[in-house]
PDB file of N, CA and C in Angstrom:
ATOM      1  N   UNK A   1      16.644   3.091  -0.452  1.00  0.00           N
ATOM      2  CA  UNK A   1      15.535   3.893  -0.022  1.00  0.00           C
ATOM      3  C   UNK A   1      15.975   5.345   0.206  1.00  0.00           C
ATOM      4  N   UNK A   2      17.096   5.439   0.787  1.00  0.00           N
ATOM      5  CA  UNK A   2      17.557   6.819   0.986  1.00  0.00           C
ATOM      6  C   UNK A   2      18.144   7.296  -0.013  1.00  0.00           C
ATOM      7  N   UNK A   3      18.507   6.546  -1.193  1.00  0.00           N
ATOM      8  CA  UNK A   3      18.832   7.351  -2.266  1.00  0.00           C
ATOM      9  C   UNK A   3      17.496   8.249  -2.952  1.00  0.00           C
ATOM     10  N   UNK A   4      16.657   7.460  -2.496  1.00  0.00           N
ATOM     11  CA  UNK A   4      15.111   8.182  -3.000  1.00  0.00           C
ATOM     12  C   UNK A   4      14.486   9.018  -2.510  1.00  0.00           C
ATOM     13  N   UNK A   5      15.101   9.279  -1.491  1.00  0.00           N
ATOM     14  CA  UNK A   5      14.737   9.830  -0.134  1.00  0.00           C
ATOM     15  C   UNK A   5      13.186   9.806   0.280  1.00  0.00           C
ATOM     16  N   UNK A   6      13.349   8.626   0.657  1.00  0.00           N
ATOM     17  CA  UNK A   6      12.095   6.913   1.397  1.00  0.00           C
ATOM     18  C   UNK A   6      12.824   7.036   2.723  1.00  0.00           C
ATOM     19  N   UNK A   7      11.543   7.042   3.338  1.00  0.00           N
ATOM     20  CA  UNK A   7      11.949   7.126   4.973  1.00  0.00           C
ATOM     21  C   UNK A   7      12.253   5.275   4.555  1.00  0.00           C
ATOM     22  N   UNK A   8      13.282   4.527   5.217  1.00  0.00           N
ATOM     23  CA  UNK A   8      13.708   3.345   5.146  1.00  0.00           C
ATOM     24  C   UNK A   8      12.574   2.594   6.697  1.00  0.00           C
ATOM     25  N   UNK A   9      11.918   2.899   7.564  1.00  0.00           N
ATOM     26  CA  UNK A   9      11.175   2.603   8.359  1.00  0.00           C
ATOM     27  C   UNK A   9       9.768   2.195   7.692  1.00  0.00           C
ATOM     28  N   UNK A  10       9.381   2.948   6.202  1.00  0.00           N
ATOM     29  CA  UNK A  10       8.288   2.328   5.616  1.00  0.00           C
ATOM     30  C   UNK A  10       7.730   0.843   5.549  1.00  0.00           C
ATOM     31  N   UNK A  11       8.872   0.114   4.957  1.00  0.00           N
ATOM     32  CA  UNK A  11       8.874  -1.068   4.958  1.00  0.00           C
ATOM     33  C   UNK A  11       8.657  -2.056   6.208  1.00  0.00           C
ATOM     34  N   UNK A  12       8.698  -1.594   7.698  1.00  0.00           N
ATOM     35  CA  UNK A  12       8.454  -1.926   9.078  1.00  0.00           C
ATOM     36  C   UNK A  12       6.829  -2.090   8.472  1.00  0.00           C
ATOM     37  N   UNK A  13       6.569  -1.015   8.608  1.00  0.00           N
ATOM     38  CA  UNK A  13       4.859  -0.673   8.408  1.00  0.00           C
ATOM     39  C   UNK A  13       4.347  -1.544   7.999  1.00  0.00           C
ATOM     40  N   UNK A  14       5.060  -1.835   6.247  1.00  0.00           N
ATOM     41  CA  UNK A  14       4.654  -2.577   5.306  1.00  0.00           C
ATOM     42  C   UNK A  14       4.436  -4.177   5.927  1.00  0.00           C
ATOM     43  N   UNK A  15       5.174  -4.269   6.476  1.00  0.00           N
ATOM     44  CA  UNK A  15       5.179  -5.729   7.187  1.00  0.00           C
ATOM     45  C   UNK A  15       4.188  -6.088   8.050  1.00  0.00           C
ATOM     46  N   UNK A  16       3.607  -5.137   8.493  1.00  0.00           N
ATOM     47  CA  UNK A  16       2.215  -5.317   9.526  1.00  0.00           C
ATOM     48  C   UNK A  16       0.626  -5.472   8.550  1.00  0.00           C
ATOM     49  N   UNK A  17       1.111  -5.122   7.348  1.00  0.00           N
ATOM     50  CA  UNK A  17      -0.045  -4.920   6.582  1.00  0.00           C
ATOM     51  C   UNK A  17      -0.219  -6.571   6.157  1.00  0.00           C
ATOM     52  N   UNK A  18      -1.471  -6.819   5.731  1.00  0.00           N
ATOM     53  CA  UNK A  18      -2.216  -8.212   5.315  1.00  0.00           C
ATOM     54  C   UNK A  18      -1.298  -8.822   3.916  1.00  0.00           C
ATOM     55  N   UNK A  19      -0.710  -7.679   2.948  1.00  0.00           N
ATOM     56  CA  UNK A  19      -0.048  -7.784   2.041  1.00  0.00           C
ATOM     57  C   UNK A  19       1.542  -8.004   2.289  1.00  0.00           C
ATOM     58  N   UNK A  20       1.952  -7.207   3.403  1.00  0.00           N
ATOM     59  CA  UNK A  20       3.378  -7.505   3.971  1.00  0.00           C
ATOM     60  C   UNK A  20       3.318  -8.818   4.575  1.00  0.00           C
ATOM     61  N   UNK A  21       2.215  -9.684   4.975  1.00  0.00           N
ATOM     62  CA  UNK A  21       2.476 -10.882   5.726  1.00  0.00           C
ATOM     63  C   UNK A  21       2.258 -12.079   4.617  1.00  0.00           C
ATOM     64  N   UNK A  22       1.437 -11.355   3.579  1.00  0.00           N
ATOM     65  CA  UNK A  22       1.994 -12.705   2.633  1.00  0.00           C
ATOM     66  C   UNK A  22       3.529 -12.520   1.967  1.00  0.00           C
ATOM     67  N   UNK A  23       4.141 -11.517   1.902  1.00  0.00           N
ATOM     68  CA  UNK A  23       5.447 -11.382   1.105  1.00  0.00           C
ATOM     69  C   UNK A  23       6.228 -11.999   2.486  1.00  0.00           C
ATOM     70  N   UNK A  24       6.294 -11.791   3.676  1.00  0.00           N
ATOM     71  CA  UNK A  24       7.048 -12.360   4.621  1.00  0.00           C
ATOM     72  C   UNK A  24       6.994 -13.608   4.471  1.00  0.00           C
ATOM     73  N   UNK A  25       6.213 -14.569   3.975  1.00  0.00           N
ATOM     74  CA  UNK A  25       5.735 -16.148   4.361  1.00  0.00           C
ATOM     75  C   UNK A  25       6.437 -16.582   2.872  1.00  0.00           C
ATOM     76  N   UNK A  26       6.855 -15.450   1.698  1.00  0.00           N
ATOM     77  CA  UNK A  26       7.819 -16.063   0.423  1.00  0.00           C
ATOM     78  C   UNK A  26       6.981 -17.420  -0.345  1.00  0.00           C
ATOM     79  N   UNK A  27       5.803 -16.957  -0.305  1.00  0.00           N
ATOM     80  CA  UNK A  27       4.766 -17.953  -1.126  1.00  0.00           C
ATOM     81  C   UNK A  27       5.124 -16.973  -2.795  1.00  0.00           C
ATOM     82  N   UNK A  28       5.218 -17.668  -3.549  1.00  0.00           N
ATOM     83  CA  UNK A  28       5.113 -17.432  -5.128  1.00  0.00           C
ATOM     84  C   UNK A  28       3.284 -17.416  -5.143  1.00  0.00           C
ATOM     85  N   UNK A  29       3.018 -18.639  -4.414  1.00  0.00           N
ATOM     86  CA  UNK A  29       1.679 -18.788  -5.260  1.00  0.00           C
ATOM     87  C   UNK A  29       0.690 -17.796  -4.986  1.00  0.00           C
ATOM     88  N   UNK A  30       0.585 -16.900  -4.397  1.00  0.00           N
ATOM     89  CA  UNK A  30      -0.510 -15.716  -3.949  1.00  0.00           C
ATOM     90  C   UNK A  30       0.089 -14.328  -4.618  1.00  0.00           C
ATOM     91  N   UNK A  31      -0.371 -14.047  -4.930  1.00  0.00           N
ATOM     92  CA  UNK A  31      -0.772 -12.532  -5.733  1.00  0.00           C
ATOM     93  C   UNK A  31      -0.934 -11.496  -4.744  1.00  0.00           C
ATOM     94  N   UNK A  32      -0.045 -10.187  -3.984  1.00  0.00           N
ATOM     95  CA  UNK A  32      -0.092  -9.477  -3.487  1.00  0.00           C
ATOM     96  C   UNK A  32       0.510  -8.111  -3.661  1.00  0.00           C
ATOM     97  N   UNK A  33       0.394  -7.358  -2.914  1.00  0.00           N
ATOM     98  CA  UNK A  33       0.234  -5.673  -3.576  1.00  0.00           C
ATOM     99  C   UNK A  33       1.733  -5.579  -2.630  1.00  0.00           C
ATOM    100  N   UNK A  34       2.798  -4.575  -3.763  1.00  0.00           N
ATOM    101  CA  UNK A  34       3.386  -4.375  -3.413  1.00  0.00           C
ATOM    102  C   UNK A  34       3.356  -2.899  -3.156  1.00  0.00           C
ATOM    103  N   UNK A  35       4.700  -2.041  -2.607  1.00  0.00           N
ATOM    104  CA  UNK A  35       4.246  -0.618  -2.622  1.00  0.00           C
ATOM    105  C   UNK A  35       4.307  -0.094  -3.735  1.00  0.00           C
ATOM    106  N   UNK A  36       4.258  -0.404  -4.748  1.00  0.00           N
ATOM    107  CA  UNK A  36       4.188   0.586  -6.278  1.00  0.00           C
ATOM    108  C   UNK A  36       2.676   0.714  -6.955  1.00  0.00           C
ATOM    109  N   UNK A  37       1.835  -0.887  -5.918  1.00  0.00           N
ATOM    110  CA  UNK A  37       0.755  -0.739  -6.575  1.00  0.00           C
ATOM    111  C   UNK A  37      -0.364  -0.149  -5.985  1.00  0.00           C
ATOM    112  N   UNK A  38      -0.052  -0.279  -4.828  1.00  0.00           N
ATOM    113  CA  UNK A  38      -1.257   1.338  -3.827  1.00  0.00           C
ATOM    114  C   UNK A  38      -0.816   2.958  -4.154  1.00  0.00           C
ATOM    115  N   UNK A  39       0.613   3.322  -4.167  1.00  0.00           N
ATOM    116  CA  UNK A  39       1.635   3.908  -4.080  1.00  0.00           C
ATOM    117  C   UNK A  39       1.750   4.752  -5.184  1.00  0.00           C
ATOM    118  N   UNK A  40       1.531   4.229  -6.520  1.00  0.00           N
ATOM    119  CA  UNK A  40       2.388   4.593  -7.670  1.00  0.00           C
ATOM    120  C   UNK A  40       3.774   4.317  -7.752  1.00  0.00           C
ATOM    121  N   UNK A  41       4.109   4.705  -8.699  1.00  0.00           N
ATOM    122  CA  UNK A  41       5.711   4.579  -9.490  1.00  0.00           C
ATOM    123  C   UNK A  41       6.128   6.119  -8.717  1.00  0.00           C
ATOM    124  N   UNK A  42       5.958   7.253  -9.546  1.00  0.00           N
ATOM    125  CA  UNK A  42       6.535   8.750  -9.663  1.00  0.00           C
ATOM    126  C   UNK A  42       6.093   9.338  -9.319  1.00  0.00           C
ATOM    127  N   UNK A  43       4.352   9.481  -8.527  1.00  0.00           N
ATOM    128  CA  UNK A  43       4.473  10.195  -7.954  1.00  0.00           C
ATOM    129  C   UNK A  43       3.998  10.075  -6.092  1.00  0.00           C
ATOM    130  N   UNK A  44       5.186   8.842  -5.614  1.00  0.00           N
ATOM    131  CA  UNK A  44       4.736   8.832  -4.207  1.00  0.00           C
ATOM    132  C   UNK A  44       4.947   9.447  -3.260  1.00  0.00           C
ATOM    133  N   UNK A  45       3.347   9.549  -2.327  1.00  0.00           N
ATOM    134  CA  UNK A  45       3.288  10.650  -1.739  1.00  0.00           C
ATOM    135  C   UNK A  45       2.935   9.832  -0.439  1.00  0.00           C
ATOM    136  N   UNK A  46       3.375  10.459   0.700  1.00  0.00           N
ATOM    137  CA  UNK A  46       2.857  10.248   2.138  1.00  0.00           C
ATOM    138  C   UNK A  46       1.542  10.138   2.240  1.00  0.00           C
ATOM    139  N   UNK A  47       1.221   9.430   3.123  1.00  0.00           N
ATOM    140  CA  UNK A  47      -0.454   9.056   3.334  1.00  0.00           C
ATOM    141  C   UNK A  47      -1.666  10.848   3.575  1.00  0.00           C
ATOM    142  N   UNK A  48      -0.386  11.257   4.426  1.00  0.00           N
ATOM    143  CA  UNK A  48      -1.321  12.595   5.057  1.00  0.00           C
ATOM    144  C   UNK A  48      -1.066  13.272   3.810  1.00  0.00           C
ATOM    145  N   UNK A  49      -0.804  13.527   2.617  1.00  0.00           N
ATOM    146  CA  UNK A  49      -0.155  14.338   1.556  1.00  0.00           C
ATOM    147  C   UNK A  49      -2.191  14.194   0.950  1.00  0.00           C
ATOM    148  N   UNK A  50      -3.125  15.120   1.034  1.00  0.00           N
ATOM    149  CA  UNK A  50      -4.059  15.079   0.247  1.00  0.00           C
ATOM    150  C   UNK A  50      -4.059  15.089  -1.178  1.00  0.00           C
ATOM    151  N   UNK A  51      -3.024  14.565  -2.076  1.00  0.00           N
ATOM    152  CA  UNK A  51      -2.769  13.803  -3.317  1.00  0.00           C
ATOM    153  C   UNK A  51      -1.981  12.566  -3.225  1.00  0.00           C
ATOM    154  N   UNK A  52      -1.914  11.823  -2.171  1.00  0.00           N
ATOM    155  CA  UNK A  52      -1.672  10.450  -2.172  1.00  0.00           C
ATOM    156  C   UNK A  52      -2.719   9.402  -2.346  1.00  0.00           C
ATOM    157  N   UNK A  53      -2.405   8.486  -3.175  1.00  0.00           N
ATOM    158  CA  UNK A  53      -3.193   7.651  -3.753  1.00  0.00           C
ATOM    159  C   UNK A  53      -3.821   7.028  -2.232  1.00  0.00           C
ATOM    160  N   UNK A  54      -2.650   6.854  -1.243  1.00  0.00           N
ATOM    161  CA  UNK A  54      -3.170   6.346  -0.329  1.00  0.00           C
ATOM    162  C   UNK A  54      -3.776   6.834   0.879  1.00  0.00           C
ATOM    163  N   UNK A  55      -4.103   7.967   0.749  1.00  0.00           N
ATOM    164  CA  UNK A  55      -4.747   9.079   1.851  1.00  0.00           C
ATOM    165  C   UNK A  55      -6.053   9.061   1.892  1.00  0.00           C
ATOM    166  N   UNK A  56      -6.580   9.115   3.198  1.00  0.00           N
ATOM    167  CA  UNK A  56      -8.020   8.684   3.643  1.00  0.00           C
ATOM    168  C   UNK A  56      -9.184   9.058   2.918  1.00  0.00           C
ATOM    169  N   UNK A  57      -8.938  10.258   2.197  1.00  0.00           N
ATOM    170  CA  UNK A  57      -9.598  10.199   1.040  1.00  0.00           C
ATOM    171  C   UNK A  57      -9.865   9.563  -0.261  1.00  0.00           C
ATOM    172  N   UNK A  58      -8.606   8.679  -0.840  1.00  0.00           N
ATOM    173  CA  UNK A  58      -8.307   7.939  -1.996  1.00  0.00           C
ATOM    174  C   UNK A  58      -8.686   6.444  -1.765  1.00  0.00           C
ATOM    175  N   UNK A  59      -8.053   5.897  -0.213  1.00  0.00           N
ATOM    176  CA  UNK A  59      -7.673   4.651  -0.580  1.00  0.00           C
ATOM    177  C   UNK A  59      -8.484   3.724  -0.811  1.00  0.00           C
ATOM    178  N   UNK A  60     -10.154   4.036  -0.869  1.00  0.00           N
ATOM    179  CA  UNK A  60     -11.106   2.781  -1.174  1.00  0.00           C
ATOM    180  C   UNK A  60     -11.137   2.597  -2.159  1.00  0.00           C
ATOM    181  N   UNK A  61     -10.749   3.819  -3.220  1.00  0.00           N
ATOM    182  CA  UNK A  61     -10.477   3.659  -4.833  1.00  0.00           C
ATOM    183  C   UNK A  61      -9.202   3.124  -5.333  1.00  0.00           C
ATOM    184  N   UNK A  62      -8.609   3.463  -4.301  1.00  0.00           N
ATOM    185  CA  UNK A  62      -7.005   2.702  -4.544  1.00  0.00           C
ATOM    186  C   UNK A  62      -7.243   1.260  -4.384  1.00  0.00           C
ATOM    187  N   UNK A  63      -7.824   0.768  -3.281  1.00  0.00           N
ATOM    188  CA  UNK A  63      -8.114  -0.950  -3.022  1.00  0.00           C
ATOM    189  C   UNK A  63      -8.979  -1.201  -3.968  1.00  0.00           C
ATOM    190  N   UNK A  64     -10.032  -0.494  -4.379  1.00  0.00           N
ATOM    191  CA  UNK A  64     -11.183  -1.051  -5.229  1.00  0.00           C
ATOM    192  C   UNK A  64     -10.041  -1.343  -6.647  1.00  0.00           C
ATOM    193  N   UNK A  65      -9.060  -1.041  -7.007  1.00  0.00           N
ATOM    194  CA  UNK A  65      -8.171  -1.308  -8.495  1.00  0.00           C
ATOM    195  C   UNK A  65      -8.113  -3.065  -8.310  1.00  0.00           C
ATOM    196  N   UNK A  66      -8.008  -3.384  -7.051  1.00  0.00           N
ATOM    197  CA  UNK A  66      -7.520  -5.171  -7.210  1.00  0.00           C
ATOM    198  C   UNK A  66      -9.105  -5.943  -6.227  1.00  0.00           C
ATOM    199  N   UNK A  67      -9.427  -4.930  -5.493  1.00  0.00           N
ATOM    200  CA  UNK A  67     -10.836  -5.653  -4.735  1.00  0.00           C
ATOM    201  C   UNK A  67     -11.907  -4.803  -4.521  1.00  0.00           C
ATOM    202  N   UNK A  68     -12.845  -4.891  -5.976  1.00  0.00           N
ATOM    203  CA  UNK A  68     -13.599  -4.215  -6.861  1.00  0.00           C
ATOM    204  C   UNK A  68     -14.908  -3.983  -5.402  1.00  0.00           C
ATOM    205  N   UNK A  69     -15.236  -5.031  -3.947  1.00  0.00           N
ATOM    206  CA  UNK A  69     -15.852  -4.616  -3.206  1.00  0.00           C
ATOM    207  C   UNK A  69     -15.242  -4.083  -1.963  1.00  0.00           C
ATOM    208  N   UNK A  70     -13.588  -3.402  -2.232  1.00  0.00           N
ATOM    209  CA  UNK A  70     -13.733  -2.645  -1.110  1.00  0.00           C
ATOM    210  C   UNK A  70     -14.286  -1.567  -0.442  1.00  0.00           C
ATOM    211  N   UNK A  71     -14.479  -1.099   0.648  1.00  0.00           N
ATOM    212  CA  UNK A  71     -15.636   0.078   1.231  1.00  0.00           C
ATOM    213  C   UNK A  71     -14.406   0.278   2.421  1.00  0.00           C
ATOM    214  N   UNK A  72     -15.191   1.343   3.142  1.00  0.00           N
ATOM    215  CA  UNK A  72     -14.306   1.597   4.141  1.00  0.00           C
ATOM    216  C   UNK A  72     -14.089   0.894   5.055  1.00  0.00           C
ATOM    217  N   UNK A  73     -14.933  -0.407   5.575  1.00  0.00           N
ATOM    218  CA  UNK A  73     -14.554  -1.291   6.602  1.00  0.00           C
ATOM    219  C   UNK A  73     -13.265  -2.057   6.229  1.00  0.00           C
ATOM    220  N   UNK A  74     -13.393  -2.399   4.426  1.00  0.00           N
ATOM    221  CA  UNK A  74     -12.783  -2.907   4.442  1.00  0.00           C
ATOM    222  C   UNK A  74     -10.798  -2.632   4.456  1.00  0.00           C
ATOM    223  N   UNK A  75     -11.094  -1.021   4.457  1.00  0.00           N
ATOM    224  CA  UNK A  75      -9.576  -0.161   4.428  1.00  0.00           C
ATOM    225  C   UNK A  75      -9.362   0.134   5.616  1.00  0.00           C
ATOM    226  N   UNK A  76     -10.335  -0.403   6.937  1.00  0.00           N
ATOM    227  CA  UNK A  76      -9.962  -0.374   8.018  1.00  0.00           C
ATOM    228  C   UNK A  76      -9.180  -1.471   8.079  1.00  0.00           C
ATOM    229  N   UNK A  77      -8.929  -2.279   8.056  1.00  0.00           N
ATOM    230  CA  UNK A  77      -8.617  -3.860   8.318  1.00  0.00           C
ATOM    231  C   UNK A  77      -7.260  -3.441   8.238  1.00  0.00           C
TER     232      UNK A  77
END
């Protein structure tokens, strides 16, 4: 992570999220978002960065890529 220079504390975060608790539980059989797929590949950006895929402006379009009825309640969760 620090070769990338990735705050290495991200992944804490990640673990609180609905998607970090299925990768914690090491099920194969469920389909979940890792950070490359909210995130991007090249060009990831911090949430507060107003060109991050995942910034309060983006992310219902970012969730709507895998859950075509997300809205904002549901990017509260």
């Amino acid at each position: 992570m620090l070769k990338f220079q990735i705050n290495p504390y991200v992944v804490e975060g990640y673990k609180e999220t609905y998607h970090g608790k299925l990768f914690e539980t090491g099920t194969m059989e469920a389909k979940f978002a890792v950070c490359t797929n909210c995130h991007g590949v090249h060009s990831i950006q911090p949430p507060n960065d107003p060109e991050s895929s995942v910034n309060r402006e983006h992310i219902v379009e970012t969730c709507r890529q895998c859950h075509p009825r997300a809205n904002d309640r549901f990017v509260s969760y």
